[in-house]
PDB file of N, CA and C in Angstrom:
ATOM      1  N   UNK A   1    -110.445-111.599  68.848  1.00  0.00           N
ATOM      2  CA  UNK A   1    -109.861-110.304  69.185  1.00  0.00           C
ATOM      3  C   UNK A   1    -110.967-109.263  69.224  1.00  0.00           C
ATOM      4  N   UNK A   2    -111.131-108.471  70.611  1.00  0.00           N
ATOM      5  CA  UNK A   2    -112.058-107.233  70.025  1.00  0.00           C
ATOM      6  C   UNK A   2    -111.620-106.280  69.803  1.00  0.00           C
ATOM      7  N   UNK A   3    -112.720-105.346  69.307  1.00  0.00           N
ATOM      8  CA  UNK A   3    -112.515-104.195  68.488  1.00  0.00           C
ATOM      9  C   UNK A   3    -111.880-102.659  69.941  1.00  0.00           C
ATOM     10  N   UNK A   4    -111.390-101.958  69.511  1.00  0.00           N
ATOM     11  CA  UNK A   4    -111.323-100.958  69.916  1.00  0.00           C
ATOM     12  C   UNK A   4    -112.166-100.036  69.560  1.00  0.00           C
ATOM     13  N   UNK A   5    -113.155 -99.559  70.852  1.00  0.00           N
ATOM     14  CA  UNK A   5    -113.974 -98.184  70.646  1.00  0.00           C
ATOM     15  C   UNK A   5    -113.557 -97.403  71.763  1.00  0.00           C
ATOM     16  N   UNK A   6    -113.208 -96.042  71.243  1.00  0.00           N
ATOM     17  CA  UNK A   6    -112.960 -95.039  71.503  1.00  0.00           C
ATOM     18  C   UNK A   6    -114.356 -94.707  71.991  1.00  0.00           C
ATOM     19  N   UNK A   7    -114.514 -93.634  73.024  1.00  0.00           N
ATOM     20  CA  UNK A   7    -116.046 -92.934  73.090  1.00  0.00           C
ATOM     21  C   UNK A   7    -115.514 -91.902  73.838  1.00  0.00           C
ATOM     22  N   UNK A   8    -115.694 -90.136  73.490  1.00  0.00           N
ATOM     23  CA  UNK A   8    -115.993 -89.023  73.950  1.00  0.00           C
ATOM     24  C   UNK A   8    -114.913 -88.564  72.987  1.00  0.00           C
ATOM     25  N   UNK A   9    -113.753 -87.574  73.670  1.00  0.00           N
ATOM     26  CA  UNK A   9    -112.923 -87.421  73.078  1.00  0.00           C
ATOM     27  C   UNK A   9    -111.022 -86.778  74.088  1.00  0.00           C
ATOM     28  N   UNK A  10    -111.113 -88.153  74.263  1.00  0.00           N
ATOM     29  CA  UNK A  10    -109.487 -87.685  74.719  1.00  0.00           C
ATOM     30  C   UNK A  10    -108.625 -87.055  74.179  1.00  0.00           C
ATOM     31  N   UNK A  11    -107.615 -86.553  75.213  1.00  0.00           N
ATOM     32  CA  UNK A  11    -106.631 -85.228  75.287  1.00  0.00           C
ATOM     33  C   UNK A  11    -105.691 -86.243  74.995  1.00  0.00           C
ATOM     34  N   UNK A  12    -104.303 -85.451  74.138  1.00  0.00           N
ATOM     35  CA  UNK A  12    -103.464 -86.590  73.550  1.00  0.00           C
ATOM     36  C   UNK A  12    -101.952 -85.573  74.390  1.00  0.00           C
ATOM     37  N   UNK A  13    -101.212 -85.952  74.452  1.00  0.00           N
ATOM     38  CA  UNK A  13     -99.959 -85.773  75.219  1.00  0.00           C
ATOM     39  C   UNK A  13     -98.590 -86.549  74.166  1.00  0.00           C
ATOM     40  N   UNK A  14     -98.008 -85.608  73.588  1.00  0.00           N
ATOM     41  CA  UNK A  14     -96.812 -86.138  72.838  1.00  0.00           C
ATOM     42  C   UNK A  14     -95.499 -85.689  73.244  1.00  0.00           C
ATOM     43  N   UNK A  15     -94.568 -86.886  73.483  1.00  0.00           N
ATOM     44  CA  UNK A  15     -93.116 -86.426  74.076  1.00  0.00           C
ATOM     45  C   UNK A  15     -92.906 -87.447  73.241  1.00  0.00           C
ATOM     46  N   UNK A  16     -90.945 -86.754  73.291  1.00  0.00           N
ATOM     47  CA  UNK A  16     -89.954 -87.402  72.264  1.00  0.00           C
ATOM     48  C   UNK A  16     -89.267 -88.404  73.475  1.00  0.00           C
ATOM     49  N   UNK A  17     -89.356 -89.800  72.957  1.00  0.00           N
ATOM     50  CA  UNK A  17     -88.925 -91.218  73.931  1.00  0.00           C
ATOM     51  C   UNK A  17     -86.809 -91.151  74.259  1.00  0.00           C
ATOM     52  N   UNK A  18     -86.818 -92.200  74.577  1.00  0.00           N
ATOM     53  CA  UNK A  18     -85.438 -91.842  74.552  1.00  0.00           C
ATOM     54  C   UNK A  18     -84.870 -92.400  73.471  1.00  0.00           C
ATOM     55  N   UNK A  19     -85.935 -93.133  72.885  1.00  0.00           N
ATOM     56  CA  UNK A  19     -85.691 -94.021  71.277  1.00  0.00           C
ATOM     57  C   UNK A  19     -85.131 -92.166  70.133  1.00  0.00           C
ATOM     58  N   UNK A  20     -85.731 -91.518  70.716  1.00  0.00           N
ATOM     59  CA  UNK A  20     -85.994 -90.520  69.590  1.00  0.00           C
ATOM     60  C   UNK A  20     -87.575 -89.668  69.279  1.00  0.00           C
ATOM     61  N   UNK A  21     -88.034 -91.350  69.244  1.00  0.00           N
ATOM     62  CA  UNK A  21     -89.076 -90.799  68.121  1.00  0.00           C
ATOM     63  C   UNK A  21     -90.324 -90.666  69.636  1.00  0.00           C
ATOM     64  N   UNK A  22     -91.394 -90.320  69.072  1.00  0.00           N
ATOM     65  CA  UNK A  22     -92.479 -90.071  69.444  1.00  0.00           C
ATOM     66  C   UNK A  22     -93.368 -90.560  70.254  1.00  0.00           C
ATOM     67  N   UNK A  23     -93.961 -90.259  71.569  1.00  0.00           N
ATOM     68  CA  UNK A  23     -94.750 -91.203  72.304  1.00  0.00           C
ATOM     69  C   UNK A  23     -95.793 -90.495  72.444  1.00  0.00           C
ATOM     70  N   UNK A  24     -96.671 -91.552  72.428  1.00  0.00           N
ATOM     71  CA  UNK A  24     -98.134 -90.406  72.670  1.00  0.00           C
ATOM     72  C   UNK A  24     -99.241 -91.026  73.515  1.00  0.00           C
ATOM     73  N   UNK A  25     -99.364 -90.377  74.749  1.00  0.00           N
ATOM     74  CA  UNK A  25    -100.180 -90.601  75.643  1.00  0.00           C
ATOM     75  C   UNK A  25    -101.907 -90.118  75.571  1.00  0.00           C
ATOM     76  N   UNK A  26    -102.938 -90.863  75.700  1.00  0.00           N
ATOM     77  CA  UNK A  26    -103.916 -90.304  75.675  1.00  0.00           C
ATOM     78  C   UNK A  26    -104.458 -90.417  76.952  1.00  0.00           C
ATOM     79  N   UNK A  27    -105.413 -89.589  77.371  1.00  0.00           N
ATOM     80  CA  UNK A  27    -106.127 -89.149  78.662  1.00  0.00           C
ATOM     81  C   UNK A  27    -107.238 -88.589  79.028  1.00  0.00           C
ATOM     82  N   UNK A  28    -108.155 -88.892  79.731  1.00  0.00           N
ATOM     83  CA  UNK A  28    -109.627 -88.249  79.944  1.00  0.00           C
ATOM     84  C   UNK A  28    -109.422 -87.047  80.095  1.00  0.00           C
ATOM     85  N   UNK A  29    -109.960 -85.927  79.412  1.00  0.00           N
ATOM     86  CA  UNK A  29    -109.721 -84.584  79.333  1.00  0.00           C
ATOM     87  C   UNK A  29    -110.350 -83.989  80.323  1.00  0.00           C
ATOM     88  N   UNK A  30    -111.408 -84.817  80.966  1.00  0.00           N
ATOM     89  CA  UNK A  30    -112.098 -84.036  82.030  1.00  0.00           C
ATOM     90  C   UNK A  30    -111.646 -84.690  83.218  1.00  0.00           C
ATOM     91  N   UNK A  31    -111.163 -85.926  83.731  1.00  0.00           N
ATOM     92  CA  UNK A  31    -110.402 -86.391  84.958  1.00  0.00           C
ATOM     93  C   UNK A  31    -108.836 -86.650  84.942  1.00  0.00           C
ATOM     94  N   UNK A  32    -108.483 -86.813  83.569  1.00  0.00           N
ATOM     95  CA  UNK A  32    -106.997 -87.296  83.413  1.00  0.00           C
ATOM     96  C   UNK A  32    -106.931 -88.565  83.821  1.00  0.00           C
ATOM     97  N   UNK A  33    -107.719 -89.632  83.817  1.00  0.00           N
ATOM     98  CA  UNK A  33    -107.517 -90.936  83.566  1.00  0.00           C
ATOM     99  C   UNK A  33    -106.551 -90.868  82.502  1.00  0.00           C
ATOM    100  N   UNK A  34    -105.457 -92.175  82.413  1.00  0.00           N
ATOM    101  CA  UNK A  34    -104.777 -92.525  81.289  1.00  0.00           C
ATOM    102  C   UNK A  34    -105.434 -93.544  80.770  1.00  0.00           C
ATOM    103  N   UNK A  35    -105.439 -93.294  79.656  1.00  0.00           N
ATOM    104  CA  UNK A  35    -106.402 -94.095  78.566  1.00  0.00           C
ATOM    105  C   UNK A  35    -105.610 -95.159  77.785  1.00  0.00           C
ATOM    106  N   UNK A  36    -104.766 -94.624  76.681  1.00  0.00           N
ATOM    107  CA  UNK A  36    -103.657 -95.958  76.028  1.00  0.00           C
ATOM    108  C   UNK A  36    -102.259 -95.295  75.612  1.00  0.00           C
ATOM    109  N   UNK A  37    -101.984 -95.778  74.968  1.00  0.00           N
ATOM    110  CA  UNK A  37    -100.332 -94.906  74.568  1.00  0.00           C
ATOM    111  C   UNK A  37    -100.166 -95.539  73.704  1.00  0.00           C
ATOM    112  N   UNK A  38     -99.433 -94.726  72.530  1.00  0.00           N
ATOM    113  CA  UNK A  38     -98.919 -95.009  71.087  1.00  0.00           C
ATOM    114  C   UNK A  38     -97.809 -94.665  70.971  1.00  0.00           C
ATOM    115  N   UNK A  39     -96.666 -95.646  70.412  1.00  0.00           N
ATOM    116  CA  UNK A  39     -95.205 -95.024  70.242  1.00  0.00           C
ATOM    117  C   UNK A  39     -94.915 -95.251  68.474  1.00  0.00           C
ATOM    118  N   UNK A  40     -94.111 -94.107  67.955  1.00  0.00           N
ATOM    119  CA  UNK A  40     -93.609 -94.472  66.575  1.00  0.00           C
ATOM    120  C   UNK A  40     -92.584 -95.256  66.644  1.00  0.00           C
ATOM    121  N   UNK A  41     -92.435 -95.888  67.689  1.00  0.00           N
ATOM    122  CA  UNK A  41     -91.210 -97.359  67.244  1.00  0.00           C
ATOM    123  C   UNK A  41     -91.959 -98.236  67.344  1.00  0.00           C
ATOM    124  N   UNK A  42     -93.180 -98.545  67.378  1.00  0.00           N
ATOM    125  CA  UNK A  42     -93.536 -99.709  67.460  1.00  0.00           C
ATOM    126  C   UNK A  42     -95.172 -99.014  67.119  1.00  0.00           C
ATOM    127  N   UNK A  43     -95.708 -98.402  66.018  1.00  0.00           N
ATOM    128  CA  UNK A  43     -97.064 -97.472  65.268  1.00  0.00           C
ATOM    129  C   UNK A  43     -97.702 -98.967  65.624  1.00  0.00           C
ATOM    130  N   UNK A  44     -97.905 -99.521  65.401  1.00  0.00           N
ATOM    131  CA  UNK A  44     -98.430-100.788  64.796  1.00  0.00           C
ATOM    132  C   UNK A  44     -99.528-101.436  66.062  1.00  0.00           C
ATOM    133  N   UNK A  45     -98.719-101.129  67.197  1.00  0.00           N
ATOM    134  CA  UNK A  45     -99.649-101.182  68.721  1.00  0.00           C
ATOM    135  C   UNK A  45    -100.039-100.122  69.419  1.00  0.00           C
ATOM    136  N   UNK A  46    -101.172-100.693  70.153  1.00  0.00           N
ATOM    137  CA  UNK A  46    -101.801 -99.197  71.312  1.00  0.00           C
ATOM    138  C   UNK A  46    -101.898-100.277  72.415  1.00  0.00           C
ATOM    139  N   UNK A  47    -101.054 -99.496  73.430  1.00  0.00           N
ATOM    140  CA  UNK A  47    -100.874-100.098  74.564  1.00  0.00           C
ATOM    141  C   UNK A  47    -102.538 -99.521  75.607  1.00  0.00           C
ATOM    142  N   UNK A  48    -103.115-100.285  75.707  1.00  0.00           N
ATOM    143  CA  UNK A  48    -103.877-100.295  76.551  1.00  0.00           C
ATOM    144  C   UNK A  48    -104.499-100.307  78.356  1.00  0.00           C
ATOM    145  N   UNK A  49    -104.926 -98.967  78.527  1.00  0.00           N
ATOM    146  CA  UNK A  49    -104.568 -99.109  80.010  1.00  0.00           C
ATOM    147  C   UNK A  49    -106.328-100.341  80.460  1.00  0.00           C
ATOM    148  N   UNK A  50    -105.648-100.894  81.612  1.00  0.00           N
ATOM    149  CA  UNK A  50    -106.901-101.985  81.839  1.00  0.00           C
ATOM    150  C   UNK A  50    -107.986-101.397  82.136  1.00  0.00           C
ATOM    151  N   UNK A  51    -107.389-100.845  83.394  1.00  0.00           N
ATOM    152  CA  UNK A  51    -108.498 -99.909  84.541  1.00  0.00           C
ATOM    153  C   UNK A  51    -109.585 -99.598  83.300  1.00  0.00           C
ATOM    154  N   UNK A  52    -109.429 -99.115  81.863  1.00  0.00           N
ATOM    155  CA  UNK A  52    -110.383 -98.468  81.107  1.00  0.00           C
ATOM    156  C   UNK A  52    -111.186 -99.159  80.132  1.00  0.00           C
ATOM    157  N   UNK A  53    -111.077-100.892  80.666  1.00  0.00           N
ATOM    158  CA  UNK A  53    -111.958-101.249  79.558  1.00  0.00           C
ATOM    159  C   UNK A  53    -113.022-101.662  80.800  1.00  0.00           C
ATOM    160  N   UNK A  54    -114.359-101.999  79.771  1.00  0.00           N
ATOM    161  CA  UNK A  54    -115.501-102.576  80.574  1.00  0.00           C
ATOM    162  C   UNK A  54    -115.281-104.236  81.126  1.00  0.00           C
ATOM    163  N   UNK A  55    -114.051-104.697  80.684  1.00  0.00           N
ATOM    164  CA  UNK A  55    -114.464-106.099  80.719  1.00  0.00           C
ATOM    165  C   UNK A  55    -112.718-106.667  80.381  1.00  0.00           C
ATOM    166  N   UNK A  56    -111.793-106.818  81.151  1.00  0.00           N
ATOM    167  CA  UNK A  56    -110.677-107.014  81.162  1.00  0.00           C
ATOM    168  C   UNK A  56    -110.149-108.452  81.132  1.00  0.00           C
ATOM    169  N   UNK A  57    -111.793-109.086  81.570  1.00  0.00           N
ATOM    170  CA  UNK A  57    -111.328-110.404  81.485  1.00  0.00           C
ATOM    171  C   UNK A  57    -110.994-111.368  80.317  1.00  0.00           C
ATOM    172  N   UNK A  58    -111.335-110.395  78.737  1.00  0.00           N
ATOM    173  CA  UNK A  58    -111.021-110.859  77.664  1.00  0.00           C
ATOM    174  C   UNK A  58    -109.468-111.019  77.009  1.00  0.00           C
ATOM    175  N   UNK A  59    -108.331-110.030  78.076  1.00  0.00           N
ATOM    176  CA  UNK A  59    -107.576-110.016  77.652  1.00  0.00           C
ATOM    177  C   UNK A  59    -106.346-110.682  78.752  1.00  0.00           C
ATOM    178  N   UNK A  60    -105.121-110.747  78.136  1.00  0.00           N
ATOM    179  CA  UNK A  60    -104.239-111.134  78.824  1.00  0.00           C
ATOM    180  C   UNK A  60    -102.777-110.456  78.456  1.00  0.00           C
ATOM    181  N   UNK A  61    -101.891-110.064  79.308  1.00  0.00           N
ATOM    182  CA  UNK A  61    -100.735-109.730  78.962  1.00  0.00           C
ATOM    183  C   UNK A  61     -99.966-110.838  78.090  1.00  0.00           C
ATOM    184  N   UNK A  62     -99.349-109.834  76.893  1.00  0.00           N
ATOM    185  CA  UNK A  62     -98.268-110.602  76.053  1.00  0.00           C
ATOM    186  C   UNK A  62     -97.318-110.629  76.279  1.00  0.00           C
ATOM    187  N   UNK A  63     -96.389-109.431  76.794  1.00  0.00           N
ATOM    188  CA  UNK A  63     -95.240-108.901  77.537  1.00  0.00           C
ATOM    189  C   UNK A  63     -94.501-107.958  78.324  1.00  0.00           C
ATOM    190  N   UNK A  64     -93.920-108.322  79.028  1.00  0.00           N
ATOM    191  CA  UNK A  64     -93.257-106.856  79.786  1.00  0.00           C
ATOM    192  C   UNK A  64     -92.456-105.992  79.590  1.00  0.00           C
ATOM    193  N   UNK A  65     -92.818-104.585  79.790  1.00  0.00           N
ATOM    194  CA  UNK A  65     -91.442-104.238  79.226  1.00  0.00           C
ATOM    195  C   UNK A  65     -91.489-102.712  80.292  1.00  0.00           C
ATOM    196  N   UNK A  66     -90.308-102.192  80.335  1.00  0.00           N
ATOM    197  CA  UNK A  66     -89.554-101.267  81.165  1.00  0.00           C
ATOM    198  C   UNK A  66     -89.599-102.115  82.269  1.00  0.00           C
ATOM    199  N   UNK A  67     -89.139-103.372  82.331  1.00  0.00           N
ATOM    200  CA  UNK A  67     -88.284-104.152  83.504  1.00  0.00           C
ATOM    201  C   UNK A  67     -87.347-103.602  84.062  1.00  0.00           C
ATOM    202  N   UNK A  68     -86.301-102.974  83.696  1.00  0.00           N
ATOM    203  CA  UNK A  68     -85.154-102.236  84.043  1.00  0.00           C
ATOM    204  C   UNK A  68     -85.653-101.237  85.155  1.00  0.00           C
ATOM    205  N   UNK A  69     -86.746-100.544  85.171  1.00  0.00           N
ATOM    206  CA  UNK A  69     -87.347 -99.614  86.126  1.00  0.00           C
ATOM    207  C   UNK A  69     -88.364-100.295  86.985  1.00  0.00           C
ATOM    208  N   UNK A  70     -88.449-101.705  87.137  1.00  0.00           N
ATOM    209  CA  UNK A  70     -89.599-102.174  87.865  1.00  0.00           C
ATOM    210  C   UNK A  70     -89.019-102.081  89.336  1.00  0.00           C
ATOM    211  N   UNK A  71     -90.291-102.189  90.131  1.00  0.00           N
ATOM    212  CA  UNK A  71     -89.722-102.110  91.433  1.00  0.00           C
ATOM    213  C   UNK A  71     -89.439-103.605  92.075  1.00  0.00           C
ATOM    214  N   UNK A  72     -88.779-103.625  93.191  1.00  0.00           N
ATOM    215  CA  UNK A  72     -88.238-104.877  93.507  1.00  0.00           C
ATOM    216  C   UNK A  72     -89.650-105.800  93.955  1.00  0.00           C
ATOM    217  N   UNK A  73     -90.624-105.443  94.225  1.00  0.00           N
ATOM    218  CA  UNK A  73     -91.832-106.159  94.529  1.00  0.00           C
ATOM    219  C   UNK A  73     -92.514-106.314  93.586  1.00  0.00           C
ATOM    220  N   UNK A  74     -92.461-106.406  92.329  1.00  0.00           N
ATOM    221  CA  UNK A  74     -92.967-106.288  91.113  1.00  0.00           C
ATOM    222  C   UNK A  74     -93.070-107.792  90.892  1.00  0.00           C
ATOM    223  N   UNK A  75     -93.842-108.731  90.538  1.00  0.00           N
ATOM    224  CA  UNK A  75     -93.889-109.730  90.157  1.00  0.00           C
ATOM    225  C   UNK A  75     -94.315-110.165  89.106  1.00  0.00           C
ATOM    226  N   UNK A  76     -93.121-110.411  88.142  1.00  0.00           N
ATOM    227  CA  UNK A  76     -93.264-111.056  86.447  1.00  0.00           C
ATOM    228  C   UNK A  76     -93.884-111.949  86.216  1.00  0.00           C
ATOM    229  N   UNK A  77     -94.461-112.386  85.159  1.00  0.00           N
ATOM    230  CA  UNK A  77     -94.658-113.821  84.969  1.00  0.00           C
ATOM    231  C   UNK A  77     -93.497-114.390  83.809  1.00  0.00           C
ATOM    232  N   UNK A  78     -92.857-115.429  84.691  1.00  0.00           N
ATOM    233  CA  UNK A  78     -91.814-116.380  83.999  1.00  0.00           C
ATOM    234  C   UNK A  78     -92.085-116.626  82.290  1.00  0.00           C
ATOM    235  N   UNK A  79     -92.877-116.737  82.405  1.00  0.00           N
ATOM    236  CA  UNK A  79     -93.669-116.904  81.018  1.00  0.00           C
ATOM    237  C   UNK A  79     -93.871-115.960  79.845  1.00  0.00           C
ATOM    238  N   UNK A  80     -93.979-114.774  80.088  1.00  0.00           N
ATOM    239  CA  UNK A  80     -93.590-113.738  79.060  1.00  0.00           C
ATOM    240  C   UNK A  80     -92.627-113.292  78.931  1.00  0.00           C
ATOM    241  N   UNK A  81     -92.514-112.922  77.636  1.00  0.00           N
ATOM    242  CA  UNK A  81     -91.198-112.347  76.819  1.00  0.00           C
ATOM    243  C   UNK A  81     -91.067-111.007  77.349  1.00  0.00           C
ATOM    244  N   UNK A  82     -89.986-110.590  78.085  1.00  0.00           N
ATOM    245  CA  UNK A  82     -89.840-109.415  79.211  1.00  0.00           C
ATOM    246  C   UNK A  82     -88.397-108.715  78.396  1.00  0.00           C
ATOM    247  N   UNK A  83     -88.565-107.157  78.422  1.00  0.00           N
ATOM    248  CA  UNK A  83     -87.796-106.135  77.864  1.00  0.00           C
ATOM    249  C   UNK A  83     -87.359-105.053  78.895  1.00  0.00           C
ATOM    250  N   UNK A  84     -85.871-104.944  78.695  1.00  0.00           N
ATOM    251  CA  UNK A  84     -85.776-103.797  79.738  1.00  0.00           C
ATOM    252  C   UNK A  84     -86.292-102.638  79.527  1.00  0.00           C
ATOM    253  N   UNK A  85     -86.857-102.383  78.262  1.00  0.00           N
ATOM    254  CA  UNK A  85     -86.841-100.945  77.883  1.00  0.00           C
ATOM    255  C   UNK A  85     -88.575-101.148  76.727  1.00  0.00           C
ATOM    256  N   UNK A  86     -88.374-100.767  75.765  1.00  0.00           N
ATOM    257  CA  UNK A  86     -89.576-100.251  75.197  1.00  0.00           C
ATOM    258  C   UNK A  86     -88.891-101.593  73.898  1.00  0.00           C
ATOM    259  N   UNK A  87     -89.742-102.409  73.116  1.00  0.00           N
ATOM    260  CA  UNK A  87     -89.072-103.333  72.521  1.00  0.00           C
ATOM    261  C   UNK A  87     -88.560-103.037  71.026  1.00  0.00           C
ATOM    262  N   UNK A  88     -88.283-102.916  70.206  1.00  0.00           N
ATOM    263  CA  UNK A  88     -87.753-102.280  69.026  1.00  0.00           C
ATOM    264  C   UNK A  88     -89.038-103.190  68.233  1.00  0.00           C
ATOM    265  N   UNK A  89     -89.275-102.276  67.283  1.00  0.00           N
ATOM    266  CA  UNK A  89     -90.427-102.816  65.955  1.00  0.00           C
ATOM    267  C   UNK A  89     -89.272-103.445  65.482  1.00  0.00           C
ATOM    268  N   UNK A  90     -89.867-104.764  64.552  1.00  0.00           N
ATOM    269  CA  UNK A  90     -89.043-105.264  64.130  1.00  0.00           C
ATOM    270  C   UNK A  90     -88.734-105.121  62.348  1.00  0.00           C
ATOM    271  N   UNK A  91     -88.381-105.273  61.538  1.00  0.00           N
ATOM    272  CA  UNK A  91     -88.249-104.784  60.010  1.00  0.00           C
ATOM    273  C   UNK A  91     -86.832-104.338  60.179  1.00  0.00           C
TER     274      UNK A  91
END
């Protein structure tokens, strides 16, 4: 697994989800690239945008989720665990 490094200092963007609680978008403050996103239903992950790492080929999708809003040309893989919506932390 690698590490997450942050470098400069992104602009953070917080709205209330339809869960309730808290989503928080981060973004290049000087282009507005989207960088990763953090939700308090699920603290525990940072969703990662690809476009922003150096080297993408280390990783692989675990699952999908806001299926419910995908577009009809959207192509899943059969193989992951797919959510219509944002997935509930579990506890």
């Amino acid at each position: 697994m690698a590490d997450l490094e942050i470098s400069g200092s992104p602009k953070a963007y917080a709205t209330r989800a339809s869960s309730g609680k808290m989503t928080t978008r981060g973004f290049c403050g000087d282009c507005g690239t989207p960088l990763f996103t953090q939700s308090e239903v699920n603290a525990q992950f940072t969703s990662i945008r690809f476009p922003t790492l150096d080297d993408a080929s280390a990783f692989a999708p675990m699952l999908d989720i806001w299926t419910s809003s995908a577009q009809p040309w959207v192509c899943l893989d059969e193989k992951l665990p797919r959510f219509a919506e944002s997935p509930q932390a579990a506890g």
